[in-house]
C-alpha atoms as a PDB file:
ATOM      1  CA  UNK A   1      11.070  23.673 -27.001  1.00  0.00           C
ATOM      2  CA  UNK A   2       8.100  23.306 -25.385  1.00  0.00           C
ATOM      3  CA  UNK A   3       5.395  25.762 -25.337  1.00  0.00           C
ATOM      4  CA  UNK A   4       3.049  26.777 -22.539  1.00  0.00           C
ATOM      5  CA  UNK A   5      -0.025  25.103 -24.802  1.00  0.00           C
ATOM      6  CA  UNK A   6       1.472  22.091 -25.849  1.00  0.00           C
ATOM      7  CA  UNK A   7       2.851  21.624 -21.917  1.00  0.00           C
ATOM      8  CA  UNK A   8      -0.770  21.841 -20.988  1.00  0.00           C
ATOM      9  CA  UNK A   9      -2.378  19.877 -23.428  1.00  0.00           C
ATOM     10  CA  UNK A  10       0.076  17.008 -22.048  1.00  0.00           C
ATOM     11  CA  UNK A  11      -1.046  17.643 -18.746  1.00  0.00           C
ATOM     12  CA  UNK A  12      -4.593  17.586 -19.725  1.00  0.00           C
ATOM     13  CA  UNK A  13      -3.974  14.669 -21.206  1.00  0.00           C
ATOM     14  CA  UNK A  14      -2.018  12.468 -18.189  1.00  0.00           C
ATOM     15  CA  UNK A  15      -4.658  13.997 -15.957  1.00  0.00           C
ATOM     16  CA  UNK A  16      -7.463  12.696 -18.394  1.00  0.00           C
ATOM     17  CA  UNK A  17      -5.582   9.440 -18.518  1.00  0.00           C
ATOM     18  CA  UNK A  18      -5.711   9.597 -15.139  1.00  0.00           C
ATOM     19  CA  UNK A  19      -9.518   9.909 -14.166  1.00  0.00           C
ATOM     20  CA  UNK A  20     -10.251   7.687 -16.953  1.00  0.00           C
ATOM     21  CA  UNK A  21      -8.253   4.772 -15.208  1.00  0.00           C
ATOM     22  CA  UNK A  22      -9.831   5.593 -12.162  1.00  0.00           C
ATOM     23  CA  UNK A  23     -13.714   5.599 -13.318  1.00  0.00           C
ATOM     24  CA  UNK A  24     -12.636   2.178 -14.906  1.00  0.00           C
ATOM     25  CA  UNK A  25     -11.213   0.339 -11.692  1.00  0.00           C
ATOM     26  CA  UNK A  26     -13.143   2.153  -9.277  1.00  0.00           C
ATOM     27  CA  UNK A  27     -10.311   3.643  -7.078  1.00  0.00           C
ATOM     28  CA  UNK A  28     -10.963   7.226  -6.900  1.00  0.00           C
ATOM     29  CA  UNK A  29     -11.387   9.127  -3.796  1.00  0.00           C
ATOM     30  CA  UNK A  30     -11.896  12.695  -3.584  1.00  0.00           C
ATOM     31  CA  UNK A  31     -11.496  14.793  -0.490  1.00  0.00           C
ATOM     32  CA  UNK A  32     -10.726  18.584   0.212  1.00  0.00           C
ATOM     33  CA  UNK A  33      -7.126  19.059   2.392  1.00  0.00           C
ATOM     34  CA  UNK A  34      -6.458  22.029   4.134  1.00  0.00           C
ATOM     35  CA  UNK A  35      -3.219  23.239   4.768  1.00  0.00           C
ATOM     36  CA  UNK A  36      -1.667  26.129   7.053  1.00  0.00           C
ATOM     37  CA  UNK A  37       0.204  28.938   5.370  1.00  0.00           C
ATOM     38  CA  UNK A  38       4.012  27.507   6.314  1.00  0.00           C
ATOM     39  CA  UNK A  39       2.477  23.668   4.691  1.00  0.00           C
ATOM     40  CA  UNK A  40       1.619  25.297   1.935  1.00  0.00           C
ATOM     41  CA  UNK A  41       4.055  27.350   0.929  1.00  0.00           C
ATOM     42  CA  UNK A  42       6.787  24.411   1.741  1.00  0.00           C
ATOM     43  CA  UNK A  43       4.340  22.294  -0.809  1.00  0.00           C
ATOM     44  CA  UNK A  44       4.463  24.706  -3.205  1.00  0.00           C
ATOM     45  CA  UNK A  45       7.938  24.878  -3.534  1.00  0.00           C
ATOM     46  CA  UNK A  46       8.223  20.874  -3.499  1.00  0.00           C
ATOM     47  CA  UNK A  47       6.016  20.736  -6.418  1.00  0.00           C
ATOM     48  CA  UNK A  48       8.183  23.496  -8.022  1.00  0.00           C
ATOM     49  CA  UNK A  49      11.501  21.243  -7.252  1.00  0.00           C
ATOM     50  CA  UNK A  50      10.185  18.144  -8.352  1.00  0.00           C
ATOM     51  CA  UNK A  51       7.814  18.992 -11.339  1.00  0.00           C
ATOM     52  CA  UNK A  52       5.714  16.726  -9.961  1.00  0.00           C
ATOM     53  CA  UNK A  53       1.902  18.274  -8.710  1.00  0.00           C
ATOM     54  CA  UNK A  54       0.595  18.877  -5.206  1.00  0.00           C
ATOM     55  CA  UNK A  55      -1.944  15.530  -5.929  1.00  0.00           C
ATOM     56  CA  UNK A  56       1.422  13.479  -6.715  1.00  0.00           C
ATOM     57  CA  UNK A  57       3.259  14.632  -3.567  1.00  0.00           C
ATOM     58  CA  UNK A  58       0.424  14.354  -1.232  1.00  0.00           C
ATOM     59  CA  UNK A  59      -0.252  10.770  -2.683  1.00  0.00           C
ATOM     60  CA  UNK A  60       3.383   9.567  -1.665  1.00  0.00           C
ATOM     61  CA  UNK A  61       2.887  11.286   1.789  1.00  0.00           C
ATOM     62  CA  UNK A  62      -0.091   9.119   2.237  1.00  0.00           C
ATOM     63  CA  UNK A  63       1.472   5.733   0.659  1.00  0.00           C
ATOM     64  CA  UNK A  64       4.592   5.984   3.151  1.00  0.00           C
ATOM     65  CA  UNK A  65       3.128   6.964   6.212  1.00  0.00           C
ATOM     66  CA  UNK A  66       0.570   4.209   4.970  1.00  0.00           C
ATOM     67  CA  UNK A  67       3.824   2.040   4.732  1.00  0.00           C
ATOM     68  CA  UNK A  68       5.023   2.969   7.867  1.00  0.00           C
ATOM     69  CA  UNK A  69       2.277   2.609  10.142  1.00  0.00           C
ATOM     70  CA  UNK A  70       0.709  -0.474   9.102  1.00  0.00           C
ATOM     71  CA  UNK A  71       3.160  -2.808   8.884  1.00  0.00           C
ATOM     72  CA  UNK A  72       3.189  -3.470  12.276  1.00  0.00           C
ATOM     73  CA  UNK A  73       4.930  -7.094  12.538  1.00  0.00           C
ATOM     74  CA  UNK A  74       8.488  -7.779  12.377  1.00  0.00           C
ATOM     75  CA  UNK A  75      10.000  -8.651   9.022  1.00  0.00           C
ATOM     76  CA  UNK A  76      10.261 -12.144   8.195  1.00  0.00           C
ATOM     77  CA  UNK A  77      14.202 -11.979   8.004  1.00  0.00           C
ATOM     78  CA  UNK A  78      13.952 -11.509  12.066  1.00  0.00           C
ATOM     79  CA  UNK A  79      11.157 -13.440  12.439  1.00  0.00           C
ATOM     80  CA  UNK A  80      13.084 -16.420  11.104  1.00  0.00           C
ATOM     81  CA  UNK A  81      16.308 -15.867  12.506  1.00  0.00           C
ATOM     82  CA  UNK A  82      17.890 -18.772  14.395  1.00  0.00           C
ATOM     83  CA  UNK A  83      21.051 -17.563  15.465  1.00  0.00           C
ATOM     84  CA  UNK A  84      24.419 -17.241  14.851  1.00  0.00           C
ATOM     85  CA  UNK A  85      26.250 -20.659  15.958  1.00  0.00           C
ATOM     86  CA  UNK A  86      29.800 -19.427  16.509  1.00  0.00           C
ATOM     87  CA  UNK A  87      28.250 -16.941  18.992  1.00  0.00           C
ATOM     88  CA  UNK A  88      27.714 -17.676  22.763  1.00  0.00           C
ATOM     89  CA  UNK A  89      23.930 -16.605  23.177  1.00  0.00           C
ATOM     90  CA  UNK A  90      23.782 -13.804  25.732  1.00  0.00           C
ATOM     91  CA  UNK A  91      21.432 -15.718  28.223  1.00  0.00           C
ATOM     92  CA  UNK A  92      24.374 -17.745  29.089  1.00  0.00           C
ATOM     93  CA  UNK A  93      25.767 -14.412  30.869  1.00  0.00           C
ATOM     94  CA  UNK A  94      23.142 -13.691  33.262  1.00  0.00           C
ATOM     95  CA  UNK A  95      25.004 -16.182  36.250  1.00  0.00           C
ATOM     96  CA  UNK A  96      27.380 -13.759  36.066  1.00  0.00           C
ATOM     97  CA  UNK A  97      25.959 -10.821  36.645  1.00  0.00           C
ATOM     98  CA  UNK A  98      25.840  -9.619  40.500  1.00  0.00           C
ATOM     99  CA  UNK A  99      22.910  -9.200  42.162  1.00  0.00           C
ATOM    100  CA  UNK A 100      21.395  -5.984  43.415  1.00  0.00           C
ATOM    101  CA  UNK A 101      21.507  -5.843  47.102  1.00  0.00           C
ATOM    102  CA  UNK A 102      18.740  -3.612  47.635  1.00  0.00           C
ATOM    103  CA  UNK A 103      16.432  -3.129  45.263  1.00  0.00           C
ATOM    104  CA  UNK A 104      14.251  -0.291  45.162  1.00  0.00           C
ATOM    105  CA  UNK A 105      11.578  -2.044  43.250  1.00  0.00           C
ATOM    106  CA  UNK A 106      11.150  -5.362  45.111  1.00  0.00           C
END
């Protein structure tokens, strides 16, 4: 079993891994993130669930809403889509659609 030192001393050690790898490449950014009392305590118990720490948690927060936000084009599977053959394509059905007689908009 793992005691409280040795637990630390591997954490030290990731986290010194860590800024190491960072002062190499370059891509370190520090910045101070303040939190209300509900975020907080709802990140606290995260990092208690997960094992992982507030810095990891935060990180993937970023990356997906990152992910999420930026990619703002369709994928290429739609982009590239041709069609289905065997099915009639819907602009085909507009002749049969009635007409409005009396359209608000017009």
């Amino acid at each position: 079993m793992m005691n409280k030192q040795q637990n630390l001393d591997e954490t030290a050690q990731q986290a010194y891994h860590e800024i190491i790898t960072r002062y190499i490449t370059g891509d370190d950014m520090h910045f101070n993130l303040y939190l209300d009392d509900e975020t907080a305590t709802r990140l606290k118990s995260a990092t208690e669930q997960s094992h992982e720490s507030r810095n990891a948690i935060i990180r993937k927060a970023i990356n997906q809403w990152l992910d999420q936000t930026q990619n703002k084009s369709w994928p290429n599977d739609i982009l590239e889509f041709k069609g289905i053959d065997e099915i009639t394509p819907f602009e085909e059905s507009r002749e049969e659609l009635k007409q409005v007689k009396d359209d608000p908009f017009s």
